[in-house]
C-alpha atoms as a PDB file:
ATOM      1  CA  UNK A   1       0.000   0.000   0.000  1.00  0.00           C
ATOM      2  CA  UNK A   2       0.956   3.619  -0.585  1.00  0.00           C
ATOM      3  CA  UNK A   3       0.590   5.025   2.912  1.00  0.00           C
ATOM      4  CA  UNK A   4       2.623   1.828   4.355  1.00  0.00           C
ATOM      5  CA  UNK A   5       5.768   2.569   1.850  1.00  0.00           C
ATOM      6  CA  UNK A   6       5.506   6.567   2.525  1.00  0.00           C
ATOM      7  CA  UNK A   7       5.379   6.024   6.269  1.00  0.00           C
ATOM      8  CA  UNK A   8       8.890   3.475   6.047  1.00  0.00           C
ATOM      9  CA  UNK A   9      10.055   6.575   3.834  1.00  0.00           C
ATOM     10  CA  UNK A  10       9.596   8.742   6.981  1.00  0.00           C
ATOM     11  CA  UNK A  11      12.624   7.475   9.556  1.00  0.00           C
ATOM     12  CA  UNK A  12      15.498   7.238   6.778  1.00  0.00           C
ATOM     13  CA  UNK A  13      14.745  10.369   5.640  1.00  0.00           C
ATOM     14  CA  UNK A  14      14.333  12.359   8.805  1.00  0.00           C
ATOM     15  CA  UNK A  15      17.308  10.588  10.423  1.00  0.00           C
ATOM     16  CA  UNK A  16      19.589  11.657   7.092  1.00  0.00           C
ATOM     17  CA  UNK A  17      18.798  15.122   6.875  1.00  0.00           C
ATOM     18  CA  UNK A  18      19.224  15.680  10.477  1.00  0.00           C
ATOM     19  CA  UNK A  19      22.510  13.941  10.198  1.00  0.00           C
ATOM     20  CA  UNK A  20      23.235  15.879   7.902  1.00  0.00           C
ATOM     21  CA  UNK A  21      22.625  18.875   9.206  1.00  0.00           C
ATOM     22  CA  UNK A  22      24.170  17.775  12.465  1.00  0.00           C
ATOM     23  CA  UNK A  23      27.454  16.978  10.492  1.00  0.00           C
ATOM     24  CA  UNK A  24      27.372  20.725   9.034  1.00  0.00           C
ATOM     25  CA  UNK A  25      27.250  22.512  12.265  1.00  0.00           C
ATOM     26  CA  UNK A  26      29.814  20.035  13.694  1.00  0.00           C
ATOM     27  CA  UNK A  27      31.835  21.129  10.838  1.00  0.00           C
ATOM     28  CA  UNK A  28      31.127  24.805  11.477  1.00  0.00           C
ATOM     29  CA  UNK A  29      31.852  24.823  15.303  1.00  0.00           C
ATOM     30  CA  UNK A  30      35.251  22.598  14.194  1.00  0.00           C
ATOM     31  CA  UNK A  31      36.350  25.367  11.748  1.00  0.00           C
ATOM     32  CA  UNK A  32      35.232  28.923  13.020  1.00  0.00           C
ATOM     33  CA  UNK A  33      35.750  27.860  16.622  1.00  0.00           C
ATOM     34  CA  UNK A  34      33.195  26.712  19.785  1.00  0.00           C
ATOM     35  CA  UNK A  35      30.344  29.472  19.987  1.00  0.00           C
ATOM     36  CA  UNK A  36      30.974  29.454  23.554  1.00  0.00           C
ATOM     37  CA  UNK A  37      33.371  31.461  23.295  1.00  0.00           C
ATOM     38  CA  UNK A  38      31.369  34.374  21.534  1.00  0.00           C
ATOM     39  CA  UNK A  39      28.903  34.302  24.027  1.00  0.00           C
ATOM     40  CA  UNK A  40      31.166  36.452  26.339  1.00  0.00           C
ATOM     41  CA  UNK A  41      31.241  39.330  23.725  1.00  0.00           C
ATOM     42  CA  UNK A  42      34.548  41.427  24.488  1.00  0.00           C
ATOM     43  CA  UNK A  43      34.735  39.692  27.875  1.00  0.00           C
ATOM     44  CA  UNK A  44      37.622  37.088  28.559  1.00  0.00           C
ATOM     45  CA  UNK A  45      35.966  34.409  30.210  1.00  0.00           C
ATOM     46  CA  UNK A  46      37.522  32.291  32.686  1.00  0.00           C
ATOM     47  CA  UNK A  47      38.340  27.908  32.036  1.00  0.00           C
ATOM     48  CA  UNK A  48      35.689  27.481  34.333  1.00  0.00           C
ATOM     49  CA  UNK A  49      33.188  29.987  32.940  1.00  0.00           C
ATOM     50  CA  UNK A  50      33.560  28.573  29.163  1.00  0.00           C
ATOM     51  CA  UNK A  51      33.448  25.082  29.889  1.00  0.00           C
ATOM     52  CA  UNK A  52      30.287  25.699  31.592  1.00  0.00           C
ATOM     53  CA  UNK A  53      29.040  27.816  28.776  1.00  0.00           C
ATOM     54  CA  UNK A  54      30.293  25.188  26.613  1.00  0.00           C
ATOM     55  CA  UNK A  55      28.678  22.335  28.332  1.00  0.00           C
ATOM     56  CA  UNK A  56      25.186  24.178  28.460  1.00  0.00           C
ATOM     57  CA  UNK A  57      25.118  24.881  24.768  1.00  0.00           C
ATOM     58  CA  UNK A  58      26.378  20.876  24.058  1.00  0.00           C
ATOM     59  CA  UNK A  59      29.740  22.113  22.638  1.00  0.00           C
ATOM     60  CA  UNK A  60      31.994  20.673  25.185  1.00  0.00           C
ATOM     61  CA  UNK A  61      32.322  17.584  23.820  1.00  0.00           C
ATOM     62  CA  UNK A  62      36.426  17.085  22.678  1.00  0.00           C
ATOM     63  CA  UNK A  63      35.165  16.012  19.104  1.00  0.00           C
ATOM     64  CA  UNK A  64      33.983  19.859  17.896  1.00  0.00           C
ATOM     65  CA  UNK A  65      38.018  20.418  18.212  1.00  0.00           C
ATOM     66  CA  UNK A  66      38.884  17.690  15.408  1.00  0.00           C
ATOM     67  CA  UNK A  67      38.260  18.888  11.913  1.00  0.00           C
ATOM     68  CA  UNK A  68      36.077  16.290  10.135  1.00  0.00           C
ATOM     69  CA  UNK A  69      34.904  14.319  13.173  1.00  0.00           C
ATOM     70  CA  UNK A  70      31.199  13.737  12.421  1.00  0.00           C
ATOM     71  CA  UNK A  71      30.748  13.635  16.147  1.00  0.00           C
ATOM     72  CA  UNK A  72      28.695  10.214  16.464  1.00  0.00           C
ATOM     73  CA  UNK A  73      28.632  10.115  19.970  1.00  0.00           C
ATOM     74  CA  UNK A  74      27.232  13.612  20.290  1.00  0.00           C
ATOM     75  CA  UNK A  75      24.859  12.967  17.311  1.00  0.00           C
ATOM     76  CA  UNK A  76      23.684   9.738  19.085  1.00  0.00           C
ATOM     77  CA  UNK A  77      22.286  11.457  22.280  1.00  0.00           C
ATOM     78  CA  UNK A  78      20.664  14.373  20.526  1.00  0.00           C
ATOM     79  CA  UNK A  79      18.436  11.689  18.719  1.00  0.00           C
ATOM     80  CA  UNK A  80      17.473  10.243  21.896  1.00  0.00           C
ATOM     81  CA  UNK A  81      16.355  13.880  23.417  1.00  0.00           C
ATOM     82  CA  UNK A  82      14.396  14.478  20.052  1.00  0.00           C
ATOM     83  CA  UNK A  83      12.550  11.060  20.597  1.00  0.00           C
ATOM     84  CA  UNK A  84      12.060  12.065  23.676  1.00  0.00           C
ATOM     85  CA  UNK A  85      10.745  15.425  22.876  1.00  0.00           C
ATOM     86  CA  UNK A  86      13.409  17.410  24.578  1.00  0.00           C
ATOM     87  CA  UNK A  87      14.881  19.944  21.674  1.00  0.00           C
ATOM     88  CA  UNK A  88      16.929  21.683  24.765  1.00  0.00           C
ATOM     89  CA  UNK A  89      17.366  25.214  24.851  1.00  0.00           C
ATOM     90  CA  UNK A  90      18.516  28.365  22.783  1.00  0.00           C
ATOM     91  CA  UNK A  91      21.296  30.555  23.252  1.00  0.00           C
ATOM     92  CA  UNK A  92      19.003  32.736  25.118  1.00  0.00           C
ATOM     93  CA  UNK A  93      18.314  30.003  27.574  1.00  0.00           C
ATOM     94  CA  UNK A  94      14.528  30.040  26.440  1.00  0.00           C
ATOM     95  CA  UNK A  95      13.130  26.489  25.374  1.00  0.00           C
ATOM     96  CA  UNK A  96      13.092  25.556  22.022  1.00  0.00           C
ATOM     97  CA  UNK A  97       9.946  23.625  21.753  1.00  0.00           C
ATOM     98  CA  UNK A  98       8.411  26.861  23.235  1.00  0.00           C
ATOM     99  CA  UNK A  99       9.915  29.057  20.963  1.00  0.00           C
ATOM    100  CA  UNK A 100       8.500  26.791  18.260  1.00  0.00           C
ATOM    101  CA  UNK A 101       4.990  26.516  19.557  1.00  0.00           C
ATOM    102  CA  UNK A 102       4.982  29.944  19.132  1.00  0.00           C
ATOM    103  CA  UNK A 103       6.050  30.226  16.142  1.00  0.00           C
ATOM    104  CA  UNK A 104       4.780  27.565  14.062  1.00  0.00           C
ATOM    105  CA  UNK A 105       1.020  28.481  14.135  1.00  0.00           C
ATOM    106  CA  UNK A 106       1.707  31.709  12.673  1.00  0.00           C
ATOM    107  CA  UNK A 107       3.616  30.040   9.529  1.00  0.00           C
ATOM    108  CA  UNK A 108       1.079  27.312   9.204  1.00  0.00           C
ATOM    109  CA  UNK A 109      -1.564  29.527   8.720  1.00  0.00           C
ATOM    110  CA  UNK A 110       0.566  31.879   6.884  1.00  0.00           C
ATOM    111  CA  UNK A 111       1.171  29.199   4.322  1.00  0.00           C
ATOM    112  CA  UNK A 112      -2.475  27.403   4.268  1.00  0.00           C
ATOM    113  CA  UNK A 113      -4.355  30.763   3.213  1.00  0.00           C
ATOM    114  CA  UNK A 114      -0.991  31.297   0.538  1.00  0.00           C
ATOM    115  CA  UNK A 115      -2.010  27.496  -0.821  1.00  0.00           C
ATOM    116  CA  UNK A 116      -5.246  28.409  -1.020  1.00  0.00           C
ATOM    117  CA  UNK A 117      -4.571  31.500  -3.054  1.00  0.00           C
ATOM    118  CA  UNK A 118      -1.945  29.479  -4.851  1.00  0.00           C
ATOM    119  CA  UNK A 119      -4.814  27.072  -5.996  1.00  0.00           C
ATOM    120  CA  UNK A 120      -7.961  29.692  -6.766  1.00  0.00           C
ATOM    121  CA  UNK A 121      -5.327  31.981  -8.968  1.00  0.00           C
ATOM    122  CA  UNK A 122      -3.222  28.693 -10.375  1.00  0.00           C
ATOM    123  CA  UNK A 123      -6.274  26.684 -11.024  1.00  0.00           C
ATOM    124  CA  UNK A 124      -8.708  29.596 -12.383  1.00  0.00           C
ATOM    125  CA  UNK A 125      -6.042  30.711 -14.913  1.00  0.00           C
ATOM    126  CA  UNK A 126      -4.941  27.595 -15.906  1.00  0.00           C
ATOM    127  CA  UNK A 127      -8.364  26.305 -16.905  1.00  0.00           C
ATOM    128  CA  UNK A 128      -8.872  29.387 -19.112  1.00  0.00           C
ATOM    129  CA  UNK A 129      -5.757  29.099 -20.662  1.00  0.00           C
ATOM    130  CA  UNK A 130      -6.455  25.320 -21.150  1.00  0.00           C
ATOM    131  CA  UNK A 131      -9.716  26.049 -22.728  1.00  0.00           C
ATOM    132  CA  UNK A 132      -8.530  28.072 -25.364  1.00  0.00           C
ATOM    133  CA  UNK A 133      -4.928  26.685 -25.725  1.00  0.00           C
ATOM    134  CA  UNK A 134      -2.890  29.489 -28.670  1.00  0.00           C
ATOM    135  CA  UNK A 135      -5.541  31.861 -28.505  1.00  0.00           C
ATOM    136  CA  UNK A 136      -5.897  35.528 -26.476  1.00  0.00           C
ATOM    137  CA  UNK A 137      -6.606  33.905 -23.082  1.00  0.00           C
ATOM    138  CA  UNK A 138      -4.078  31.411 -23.197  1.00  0.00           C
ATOM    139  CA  UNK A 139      -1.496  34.295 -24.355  1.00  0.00           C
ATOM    140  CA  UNK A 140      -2.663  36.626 -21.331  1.00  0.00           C
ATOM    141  CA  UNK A 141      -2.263  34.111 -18.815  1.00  0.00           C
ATOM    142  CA  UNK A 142       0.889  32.250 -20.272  1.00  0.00           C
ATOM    143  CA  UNK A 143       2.524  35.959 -19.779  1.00  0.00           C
ATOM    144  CA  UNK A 144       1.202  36.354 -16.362  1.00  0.00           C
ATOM    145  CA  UNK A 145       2.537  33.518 -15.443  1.00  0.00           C
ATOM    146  CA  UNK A 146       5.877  34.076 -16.454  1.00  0.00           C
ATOM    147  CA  UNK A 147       5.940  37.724 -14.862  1.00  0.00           C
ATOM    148  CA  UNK A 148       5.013  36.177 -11.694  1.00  0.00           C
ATOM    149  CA  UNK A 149       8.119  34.093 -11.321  1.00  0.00           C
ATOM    150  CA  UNK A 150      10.634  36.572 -12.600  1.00  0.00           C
ATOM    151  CA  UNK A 151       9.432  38.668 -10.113  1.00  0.00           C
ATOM    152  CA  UNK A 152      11.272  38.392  -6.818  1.00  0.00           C
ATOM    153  CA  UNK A 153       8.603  38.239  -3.705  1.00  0.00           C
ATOM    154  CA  UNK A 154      10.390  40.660  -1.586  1.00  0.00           C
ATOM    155  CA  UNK A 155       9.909  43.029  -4.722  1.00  0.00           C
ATOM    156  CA  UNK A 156       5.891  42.225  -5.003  1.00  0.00           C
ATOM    157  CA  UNK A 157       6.139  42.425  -0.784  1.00  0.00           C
ATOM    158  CA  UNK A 158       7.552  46.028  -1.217  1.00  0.00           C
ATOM    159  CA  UNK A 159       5.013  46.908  -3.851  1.00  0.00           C
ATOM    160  CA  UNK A 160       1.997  45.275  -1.426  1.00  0.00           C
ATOM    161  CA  UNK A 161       3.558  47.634   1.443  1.00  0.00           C
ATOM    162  CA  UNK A 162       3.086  50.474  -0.660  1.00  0.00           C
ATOM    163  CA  UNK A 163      -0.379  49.699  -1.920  1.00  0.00           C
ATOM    164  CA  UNK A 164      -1.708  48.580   1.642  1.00  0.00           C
ATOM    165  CA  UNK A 165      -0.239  52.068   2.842  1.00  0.00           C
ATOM    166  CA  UNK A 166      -2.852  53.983   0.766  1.00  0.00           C
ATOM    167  CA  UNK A 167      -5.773  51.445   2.190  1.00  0.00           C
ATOM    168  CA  UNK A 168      -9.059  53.119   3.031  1.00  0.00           C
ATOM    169  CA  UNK A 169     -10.089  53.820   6.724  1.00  0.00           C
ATOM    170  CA  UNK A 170     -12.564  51.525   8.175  1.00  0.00           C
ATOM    171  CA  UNK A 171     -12.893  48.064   9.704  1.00  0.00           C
ATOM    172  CA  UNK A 172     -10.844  46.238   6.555  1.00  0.00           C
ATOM    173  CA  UNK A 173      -8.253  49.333   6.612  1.00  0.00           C
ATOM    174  CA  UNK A 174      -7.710  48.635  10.071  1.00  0.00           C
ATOM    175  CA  UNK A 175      -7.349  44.753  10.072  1.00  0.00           C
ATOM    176  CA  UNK A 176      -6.103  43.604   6.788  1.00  0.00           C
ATOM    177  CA  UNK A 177      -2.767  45.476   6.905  1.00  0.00           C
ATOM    178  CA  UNK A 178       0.983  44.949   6.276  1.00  0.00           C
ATOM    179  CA  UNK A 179       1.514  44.198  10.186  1.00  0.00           C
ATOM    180  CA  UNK A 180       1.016  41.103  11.620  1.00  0.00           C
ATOM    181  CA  UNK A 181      -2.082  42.283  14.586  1.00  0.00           C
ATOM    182  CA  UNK A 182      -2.488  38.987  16.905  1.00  0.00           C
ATOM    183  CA  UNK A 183      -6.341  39.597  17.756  1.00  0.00           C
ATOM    184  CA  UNK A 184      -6.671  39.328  13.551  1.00  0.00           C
ATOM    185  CA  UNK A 185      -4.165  35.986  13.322  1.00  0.00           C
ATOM    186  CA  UNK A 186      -6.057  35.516   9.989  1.00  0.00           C
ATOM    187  CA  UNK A 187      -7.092  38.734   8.524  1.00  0.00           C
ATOM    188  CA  UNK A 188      -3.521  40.043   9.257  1.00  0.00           C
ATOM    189  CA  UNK A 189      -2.513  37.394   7.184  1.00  0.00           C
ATOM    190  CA  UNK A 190      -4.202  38.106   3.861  1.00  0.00           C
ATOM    191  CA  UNK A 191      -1.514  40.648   2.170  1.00  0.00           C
ATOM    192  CA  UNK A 192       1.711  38.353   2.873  1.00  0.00           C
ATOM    193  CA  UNK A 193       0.067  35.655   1.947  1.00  0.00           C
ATOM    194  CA  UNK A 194      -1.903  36.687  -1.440  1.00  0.00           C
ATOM    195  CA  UNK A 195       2.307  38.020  -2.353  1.00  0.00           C
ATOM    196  CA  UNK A 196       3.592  34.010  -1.402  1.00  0.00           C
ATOM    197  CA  UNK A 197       0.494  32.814  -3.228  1.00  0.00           C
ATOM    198  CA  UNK A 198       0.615  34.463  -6.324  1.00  0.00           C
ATOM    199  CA  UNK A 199       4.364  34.273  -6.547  1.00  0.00           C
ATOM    200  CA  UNK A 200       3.807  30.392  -6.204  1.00  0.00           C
ATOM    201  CA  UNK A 201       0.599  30.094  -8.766  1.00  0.00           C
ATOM    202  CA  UNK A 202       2.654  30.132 -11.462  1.00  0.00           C
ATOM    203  CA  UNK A 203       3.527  26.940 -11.890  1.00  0.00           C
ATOM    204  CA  UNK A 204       0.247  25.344 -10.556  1.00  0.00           C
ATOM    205  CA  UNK A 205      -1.370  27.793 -13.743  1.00  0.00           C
ATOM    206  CA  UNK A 206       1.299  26.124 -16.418  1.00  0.00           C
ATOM    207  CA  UNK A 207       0.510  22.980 -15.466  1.00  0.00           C
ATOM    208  CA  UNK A 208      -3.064  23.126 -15.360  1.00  0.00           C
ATOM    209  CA  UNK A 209      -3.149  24.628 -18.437  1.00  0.00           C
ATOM    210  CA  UNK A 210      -0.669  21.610 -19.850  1.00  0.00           C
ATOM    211  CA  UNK A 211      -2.467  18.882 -18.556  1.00  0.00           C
ATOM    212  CA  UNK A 212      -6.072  20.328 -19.498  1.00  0.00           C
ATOM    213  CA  UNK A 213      -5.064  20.999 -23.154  1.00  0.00           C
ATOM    214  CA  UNK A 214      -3.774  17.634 -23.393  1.00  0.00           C
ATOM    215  CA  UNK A 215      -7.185  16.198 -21.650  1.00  0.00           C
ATOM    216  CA  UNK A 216      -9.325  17.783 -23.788  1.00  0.00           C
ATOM    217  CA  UNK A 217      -7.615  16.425 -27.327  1.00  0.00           C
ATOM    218  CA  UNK A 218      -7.806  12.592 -25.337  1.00  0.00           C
ATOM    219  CA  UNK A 219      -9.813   9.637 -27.007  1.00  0.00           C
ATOM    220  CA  UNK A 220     -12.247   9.549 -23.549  1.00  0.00           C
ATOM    221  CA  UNK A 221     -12.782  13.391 -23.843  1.00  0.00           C
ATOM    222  CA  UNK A 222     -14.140  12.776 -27.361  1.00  0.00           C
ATOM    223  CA  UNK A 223     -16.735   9.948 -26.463  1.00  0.00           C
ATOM    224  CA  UNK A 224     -18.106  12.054 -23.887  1.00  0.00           C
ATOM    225  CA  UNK A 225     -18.639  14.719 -26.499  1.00  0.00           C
ATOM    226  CA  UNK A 226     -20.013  12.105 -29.172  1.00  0.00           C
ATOM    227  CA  UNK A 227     -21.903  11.180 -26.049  1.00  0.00           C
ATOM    228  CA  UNK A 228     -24.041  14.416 -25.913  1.00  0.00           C
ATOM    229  CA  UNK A 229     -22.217  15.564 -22.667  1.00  0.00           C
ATOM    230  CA  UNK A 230     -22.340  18.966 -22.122  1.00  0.00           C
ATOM    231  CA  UNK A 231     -18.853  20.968 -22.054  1.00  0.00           C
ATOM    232  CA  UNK A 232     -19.102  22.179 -18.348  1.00  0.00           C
ATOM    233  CA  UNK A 233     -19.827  18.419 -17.700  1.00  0.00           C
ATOM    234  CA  UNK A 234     -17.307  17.258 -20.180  1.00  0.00           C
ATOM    235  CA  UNK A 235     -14.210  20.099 -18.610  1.00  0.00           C
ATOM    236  CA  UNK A 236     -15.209  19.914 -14.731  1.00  0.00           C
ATOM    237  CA  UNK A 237     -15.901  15.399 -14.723  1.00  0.00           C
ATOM    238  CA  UNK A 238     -13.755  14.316 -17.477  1.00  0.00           C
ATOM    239  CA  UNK A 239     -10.962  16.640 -18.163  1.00  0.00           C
ATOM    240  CA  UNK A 240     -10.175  18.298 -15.265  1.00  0.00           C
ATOM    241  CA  UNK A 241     -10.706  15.891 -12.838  1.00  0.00           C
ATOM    242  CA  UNK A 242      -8.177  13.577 -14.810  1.00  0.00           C
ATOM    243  CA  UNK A 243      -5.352  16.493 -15.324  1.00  0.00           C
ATOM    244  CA  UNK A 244      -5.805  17.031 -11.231  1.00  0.00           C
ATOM    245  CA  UNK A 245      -2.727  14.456 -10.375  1.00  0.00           C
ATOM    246  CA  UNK A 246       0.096  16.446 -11.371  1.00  0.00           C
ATOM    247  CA  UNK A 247      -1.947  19.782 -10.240  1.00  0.00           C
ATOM    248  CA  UNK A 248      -2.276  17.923  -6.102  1.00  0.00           C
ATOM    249  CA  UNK A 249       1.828  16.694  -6.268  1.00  0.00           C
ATOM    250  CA  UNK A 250       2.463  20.197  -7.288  1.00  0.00           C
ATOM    251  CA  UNK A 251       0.186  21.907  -4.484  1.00  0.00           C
ATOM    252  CA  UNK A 252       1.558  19.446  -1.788  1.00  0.00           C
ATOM    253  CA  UNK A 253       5.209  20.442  -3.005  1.00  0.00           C
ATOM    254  CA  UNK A 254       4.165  24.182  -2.930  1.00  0.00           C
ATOM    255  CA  UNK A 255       2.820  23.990   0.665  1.00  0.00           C
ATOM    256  CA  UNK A 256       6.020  22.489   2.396  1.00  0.00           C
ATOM    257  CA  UNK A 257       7.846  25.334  -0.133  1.00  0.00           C
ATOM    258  CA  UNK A 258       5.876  27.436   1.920  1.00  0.00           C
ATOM    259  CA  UNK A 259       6.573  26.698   4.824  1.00  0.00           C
ATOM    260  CA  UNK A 260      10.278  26.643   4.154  1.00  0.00           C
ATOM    261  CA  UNK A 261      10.026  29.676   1.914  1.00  0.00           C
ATOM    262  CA  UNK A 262       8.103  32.291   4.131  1.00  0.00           C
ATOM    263  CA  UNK A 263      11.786  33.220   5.496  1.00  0.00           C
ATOM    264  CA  UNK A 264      11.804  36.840   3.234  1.00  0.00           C
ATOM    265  CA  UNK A 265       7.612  37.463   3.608  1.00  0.00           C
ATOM    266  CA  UNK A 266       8.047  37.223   7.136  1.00  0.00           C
ATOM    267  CA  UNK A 267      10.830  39.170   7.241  1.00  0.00           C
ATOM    268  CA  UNK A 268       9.228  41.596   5.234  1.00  0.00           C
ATOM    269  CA  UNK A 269       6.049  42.191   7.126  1.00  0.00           C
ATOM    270  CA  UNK A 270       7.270  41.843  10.233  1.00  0.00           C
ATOM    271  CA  UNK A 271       5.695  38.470  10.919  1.00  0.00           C
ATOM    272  CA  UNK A 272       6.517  36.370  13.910  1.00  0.00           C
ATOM    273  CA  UNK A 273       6.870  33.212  12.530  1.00  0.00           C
ATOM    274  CA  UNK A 274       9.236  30.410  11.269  1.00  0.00           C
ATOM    275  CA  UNK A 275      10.924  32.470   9.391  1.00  0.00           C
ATOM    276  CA  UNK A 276      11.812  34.776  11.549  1.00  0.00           C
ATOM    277  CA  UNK A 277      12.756  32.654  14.283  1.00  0.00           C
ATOM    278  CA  UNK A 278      15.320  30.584  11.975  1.00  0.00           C
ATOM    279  CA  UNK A 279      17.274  33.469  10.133  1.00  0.00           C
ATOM    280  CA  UNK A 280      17.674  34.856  13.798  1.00  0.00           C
ATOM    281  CA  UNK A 281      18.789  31.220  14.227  1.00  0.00           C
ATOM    282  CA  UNK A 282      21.131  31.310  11.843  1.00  0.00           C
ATOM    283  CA  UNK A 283      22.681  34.461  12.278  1.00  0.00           C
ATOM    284  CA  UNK A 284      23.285  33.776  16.079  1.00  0.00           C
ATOM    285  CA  UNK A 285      24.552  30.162  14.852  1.00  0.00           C
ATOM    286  CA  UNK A 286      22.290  29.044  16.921  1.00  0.00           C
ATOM    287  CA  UNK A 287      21.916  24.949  16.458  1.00  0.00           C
ATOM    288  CA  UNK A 288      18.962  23.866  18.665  1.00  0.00           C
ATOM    289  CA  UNK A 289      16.712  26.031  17.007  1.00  0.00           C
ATOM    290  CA  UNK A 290      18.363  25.400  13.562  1.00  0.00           C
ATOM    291  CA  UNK A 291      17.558  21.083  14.085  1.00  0.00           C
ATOM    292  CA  UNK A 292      13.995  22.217  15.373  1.00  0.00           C
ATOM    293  CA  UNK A 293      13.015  23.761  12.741  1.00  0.00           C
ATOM    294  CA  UNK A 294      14.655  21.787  10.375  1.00  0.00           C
ATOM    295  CA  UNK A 295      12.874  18.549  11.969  1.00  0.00           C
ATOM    296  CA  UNK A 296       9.593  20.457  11.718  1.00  0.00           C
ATOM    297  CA  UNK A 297       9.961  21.100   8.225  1.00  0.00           C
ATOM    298  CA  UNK A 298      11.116  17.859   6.945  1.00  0.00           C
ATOM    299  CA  UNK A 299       8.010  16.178   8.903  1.00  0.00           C
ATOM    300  CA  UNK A 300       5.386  18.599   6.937  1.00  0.00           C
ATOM    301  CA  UNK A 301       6.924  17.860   3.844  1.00  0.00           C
ATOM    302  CA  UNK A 302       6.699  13.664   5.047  1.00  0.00           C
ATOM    303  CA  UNK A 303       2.823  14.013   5.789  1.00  0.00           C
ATOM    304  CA  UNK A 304       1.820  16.395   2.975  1.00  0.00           C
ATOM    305  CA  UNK A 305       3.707  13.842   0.224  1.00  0.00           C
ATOM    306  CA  UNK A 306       1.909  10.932   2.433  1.00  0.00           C
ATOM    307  CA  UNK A 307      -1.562  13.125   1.895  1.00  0.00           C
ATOM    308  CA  UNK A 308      -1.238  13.489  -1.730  1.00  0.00           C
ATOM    309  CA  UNK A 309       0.246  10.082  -2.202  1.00  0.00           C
ATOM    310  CA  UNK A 310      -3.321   8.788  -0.684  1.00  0.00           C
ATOM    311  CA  UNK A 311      -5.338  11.253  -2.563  1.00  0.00           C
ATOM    312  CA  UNK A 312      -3.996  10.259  -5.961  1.00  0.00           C
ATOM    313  CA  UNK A 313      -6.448   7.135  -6.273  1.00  0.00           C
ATOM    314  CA  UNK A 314      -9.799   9.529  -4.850  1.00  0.00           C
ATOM    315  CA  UNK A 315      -8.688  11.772  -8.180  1.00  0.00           C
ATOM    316  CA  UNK A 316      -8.050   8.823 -10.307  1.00  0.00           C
ATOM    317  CA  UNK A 317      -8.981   5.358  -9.484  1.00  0.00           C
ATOM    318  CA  UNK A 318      -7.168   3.783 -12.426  1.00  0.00           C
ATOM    319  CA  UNK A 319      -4.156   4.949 -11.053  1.00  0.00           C
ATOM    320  CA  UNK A 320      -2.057   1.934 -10.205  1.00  0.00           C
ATOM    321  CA  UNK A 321      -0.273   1.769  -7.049  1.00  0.00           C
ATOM    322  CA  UNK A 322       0.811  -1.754  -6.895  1.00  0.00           C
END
């Protein structure tokens, strides 16, 4: 079965990236030197004082002083405080799974109403360009499509900024602005998300409009038409519901993109999310909260490629997953 083979998927892939990533901060701390050290500032600490930093941040081990060592050992018991639910703490001495609560709400909805922008915009386009494949429509949208990725989103985010500066006064004017307003989690949301959205559409639009065209030409399209069918019953049953497969893999892929790729949006608007809470992660070189949100990621892209991987025979029940 599908779900059983994505599920054994899950552990290899989850323990490799975070090996992975374990090995590249390893190799960091190995060649730029123990962040311990840095957390004095312009102090000079004594032994004492940086072995205890050291040994709170879980740099003390002897193996972050040989180049190359993948630090196994250290590795090892990091895996068994992740099973356990036990991410540790910052830098700041604040706990990570807190910090994450926190922040992964925010993201999650951030990227859920951006998918379903991504799919309204990528799917309404693409069926009009499907339906009238070389012709004015198909031109427009084909065009659109492109403009949207060769525009950066932190450009389109600047341009939003501007246009949401001008916004009316009144309830809307109030709520559905550029900053992030926790008593509107949602409304707050819509302008950073419509820019991720639309950025993102443009792809679910091309192939929409690709699988569509193709649909419509098929030998099953056809006999529905010789059939009498009529052509909202022939494009919403037969076609589109068949060219849906490659539309779902793409939307799944585009949500965990999301998720990952909300780092300059949030940044942008101020948003207290993910994104924010891992580029001040990396800039601090701050590993705990570098693995958590890695983990976190690499587990919504697991379940969403589980989801679609289980929807595929609801779209299409000739599709063959033996």
């Amino acid at each position: 079965m599908p779900g059983i083979r994505r599920l054994a998927q899950f552990a290899p892939t989850l323990l490799g990236t975070l090996f992975l990533l374990h090995y590249l901060m390893a190799l960091g701390i190995q060649l730029n030197g123990n962040p311990a050290r840095a957390m004095f500032g312009d102090r000079a600490p004594t032994p004492e004082q940086l072995a205890a930093m050291a040994d709170r941040l879980g740099t003390a081990d002897p193996c972050f002083t040989r180049p190359g060592d993948p630090c196994l050992g250290v590795f090892g018991r990091r895996l068994l405080r992740l099973a356990a639910g036990d991410f540790g703490t910052d830098f700041r001495g604040r706990d990570v799974l807190a910090a994450l609560a926190d922040a992964a709400p925010v993201t999650l909805r951030l990227a859920l109403l951006a998918l379903v922008i991504n799919a309204a915009v990528g799917l309404g386009t693409g069926v009009l360009a499907g339906l009238y494949p070389g012709r004015g429509p198909d031109y427009l949208v084909r065009g659109g499509a492109a403009l949207a990725i060769a525009v950066p989103p932190f450009v389109l985010a600047a341009l939003a900024q501007l246009g949401a500066s001008a916004w009316p006064p009144g309830f809307l004017g109030d709520v559905v602005t550029v900053a992030f307003r926790p008593e509107h989690p949602w409304l707050s949301m819509v302008i950073p998300a419509t820019v991720l959205g639309v950025t993102s559409a443009a792809v679910t639009t091309r192939i929409t409009r690709d699988r569509l065209a193709e649909s419509l030409h098929s030998d099953y399209v056809k006999t529905a038409v010789a059939k009498g069918l009529g052509r909202p019953r022939v494009v919403g049953i037969h076609a589109l519901r068949n060219s849906l497969i490659p539309v779902v893999t793409n939307l799944g892929f585009e949500f965990g993109a999301l998720m990952s790729g909300a780092v300059v949006v949030e940044g942008v608007f101020n948003i207290p999310g993910v994104g924010r809470l891992i580029f001040t992660a990396v800039t601090d070189g701050d590993a705990p909260v570098v693995i958590a949100v890695v983990t976190l990621v690499v587990m919504v892209y697991l379940v969403v490629d589980l989801a679609v991987d289980l929807l595929y025979p609801v779209l299409d029940p000739r599709t063959d997953h033996a």
